[in-house]
C-alpha atoms as a PDB file:
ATOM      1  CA  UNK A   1     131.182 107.636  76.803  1.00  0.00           C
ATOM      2  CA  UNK A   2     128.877 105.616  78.731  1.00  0.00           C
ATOM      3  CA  UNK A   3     128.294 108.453  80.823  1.00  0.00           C
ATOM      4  CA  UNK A   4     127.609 110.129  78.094  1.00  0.00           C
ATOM      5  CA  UNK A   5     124.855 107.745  77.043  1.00  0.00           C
ATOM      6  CA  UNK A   6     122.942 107.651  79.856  1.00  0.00           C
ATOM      7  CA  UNK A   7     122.404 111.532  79.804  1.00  0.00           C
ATOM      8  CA  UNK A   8     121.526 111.386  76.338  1.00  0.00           C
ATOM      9  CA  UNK A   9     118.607 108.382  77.395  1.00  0.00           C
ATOM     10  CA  UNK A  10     115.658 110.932  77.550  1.00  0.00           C
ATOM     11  CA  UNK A  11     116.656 112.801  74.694  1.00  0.00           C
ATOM     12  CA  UNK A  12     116.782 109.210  72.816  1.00  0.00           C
ATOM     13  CA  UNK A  13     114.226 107.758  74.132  1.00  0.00           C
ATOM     14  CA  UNK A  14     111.889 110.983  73.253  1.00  0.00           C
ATOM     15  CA  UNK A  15     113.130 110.740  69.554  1.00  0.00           C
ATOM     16  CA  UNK A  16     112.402 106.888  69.151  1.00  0.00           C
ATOM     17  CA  UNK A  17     108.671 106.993  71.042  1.00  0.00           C
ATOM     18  CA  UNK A  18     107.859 110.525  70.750  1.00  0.00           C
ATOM     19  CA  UNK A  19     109.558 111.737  66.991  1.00  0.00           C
ATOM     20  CA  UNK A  20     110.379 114.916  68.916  1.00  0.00           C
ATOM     21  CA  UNK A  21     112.365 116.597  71.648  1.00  0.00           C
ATOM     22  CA  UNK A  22     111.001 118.643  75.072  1.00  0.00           C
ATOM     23  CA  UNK A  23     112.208 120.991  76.528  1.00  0.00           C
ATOM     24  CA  UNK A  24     113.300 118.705  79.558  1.00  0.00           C
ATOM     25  CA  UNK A  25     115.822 117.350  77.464  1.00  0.00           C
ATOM     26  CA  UNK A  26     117.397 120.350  76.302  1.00  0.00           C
ATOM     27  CA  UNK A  27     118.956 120.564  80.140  1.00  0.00           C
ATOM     28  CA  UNK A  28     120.379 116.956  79.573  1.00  0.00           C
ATOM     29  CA  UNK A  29     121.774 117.834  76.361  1.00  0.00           C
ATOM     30  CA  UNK A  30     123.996 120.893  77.545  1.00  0.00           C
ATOM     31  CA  UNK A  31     125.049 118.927  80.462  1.00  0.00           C
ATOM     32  CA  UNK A  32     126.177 116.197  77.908  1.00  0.00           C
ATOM     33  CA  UNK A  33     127.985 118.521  75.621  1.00  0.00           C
ATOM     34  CA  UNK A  34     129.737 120.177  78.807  1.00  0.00           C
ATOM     35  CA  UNK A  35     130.745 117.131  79.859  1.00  0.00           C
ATOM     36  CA  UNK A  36     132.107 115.820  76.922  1.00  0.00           C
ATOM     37  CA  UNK A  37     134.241 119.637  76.651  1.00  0.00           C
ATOM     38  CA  UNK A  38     136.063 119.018  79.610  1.00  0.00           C
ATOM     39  CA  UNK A  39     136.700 115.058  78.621  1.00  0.00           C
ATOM     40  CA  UNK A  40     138.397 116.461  75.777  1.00  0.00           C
ATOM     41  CA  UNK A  41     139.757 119.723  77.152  1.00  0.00           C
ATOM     42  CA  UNK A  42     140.644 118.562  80.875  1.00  0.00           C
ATOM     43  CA  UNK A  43     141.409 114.646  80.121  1.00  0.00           C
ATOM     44  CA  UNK A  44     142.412 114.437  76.344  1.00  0.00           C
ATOM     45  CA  UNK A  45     139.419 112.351  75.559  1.00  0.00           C
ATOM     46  CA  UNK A  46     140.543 113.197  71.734  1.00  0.00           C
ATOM     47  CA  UNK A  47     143.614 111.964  69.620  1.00  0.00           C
ATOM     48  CA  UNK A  48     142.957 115.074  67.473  1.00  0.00           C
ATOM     49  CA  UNK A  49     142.930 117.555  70.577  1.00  0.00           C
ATOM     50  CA  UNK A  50     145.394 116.187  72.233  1.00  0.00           C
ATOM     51  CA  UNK A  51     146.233 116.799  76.273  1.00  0.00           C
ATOM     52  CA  UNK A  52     145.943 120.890  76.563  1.00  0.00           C
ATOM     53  CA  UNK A  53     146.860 122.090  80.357  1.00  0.00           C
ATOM     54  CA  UNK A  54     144.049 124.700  80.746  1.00  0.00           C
ATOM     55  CA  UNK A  55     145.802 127.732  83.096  1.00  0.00           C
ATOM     56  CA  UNK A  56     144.626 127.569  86.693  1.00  0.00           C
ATOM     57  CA  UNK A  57     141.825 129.744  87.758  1.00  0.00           C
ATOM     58  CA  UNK A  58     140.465 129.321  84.224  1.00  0.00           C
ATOM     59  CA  UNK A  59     136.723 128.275  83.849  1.00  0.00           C
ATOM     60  CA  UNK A  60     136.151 125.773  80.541  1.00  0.00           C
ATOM     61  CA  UNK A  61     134.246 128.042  79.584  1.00  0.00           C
ATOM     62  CA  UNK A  62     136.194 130.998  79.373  1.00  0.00           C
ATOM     63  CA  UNK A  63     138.845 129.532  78.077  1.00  0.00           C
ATOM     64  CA  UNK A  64     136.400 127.867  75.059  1.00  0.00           C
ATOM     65  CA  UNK A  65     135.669 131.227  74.268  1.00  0.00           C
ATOM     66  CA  UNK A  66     139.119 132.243  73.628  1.00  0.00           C
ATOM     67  CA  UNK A  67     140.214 129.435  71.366  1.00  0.00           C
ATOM     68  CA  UNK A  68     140.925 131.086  68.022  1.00  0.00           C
ATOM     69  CA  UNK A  69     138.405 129.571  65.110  1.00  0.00           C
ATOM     70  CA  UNK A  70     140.790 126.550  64.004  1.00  0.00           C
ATOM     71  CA  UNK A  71     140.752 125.064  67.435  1.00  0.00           C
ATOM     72  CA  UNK A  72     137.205 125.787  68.031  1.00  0.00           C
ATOM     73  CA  UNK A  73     136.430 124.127  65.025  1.00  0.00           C
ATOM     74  CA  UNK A  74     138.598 120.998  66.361  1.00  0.00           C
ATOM     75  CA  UNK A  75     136.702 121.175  69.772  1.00  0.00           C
ATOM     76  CA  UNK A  76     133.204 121.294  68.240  1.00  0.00           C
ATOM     77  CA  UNK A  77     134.008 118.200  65.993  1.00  0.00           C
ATOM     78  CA  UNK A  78     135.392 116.039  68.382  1.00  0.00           C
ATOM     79  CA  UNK A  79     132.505 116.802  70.970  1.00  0.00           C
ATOM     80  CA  UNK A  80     130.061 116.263  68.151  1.00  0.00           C
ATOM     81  CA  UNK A  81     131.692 113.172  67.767  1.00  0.00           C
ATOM     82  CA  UNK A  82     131.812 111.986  71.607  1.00  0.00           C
ATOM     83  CA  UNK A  83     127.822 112.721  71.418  1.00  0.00           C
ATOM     84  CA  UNK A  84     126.649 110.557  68.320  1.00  0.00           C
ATOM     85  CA  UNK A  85     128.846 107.878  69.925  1.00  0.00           C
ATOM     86  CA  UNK A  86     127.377 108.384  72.867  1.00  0.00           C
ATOM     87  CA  UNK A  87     123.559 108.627  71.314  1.00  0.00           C
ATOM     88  CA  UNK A  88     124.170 105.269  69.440  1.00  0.00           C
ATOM     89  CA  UNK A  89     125.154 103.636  72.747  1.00  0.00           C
ATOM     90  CA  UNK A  90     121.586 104.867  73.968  1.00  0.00           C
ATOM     91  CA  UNK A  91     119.582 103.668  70.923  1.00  0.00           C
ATOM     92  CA  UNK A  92     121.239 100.711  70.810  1.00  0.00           C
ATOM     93  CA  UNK A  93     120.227 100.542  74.585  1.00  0.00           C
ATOM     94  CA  UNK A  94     116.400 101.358  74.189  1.00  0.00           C
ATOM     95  CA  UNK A  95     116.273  98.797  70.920  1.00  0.00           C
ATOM     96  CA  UNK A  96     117.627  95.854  73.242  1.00  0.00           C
ATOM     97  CA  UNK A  97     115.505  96.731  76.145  1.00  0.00           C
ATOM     98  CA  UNK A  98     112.290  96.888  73.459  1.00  0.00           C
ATOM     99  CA  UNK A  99     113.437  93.899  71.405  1.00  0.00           C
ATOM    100  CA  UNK A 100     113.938  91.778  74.749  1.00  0.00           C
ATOM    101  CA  UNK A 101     111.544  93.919  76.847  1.00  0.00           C
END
């Protein structure tokens, strides 16, 4: 998750100076969100997912695309989840950093 954080930094740090998002950050956002896919998908980074064995010579990506809606559902929520843990480890970061600058 703390991985996770730091790639989120700009993105935070844009929303708590700025009170909007760049482009830039868009890149560091879909990095993020891949890499908190395979945590879940290739490490079971999720109690609700579970350890799946994705089939050799699968990309995560294809074989995201051929989850049937339930599991998709799963996967989005527990990603979704990784990434506001991961944001709040960020803010929590940038508020320390300003509060004991």
């Amino acid at each position: 998750v703390k991985t996770l954080a730091r790639m989120l930094g700009g993105y935070v740090a844009e929303k708590t100076f700025f009170m909007k998002h760049t482009m830039g950050v868009s890149d560091d956002f879909q990095k993020a969100t891949a890499l908190a896919q395979q945590a879940i998908l290739v490490t079971g980074f999720s109690k609700k997912w579970g350890i799946h064995s994705i089939p050799k010579g699968v990309s995560i990506t294809d074989y995201i695309a051929n989850l049937d809606s339930r599991d998709r559902k799963i996967l989005d929520e527990e990603v979704k989840s990784l990434l506001e843990e991961a944001e709040r480890i960020s803010q929590n970061a940038i508020n320390m950093a300003l509060e004991y600058g």
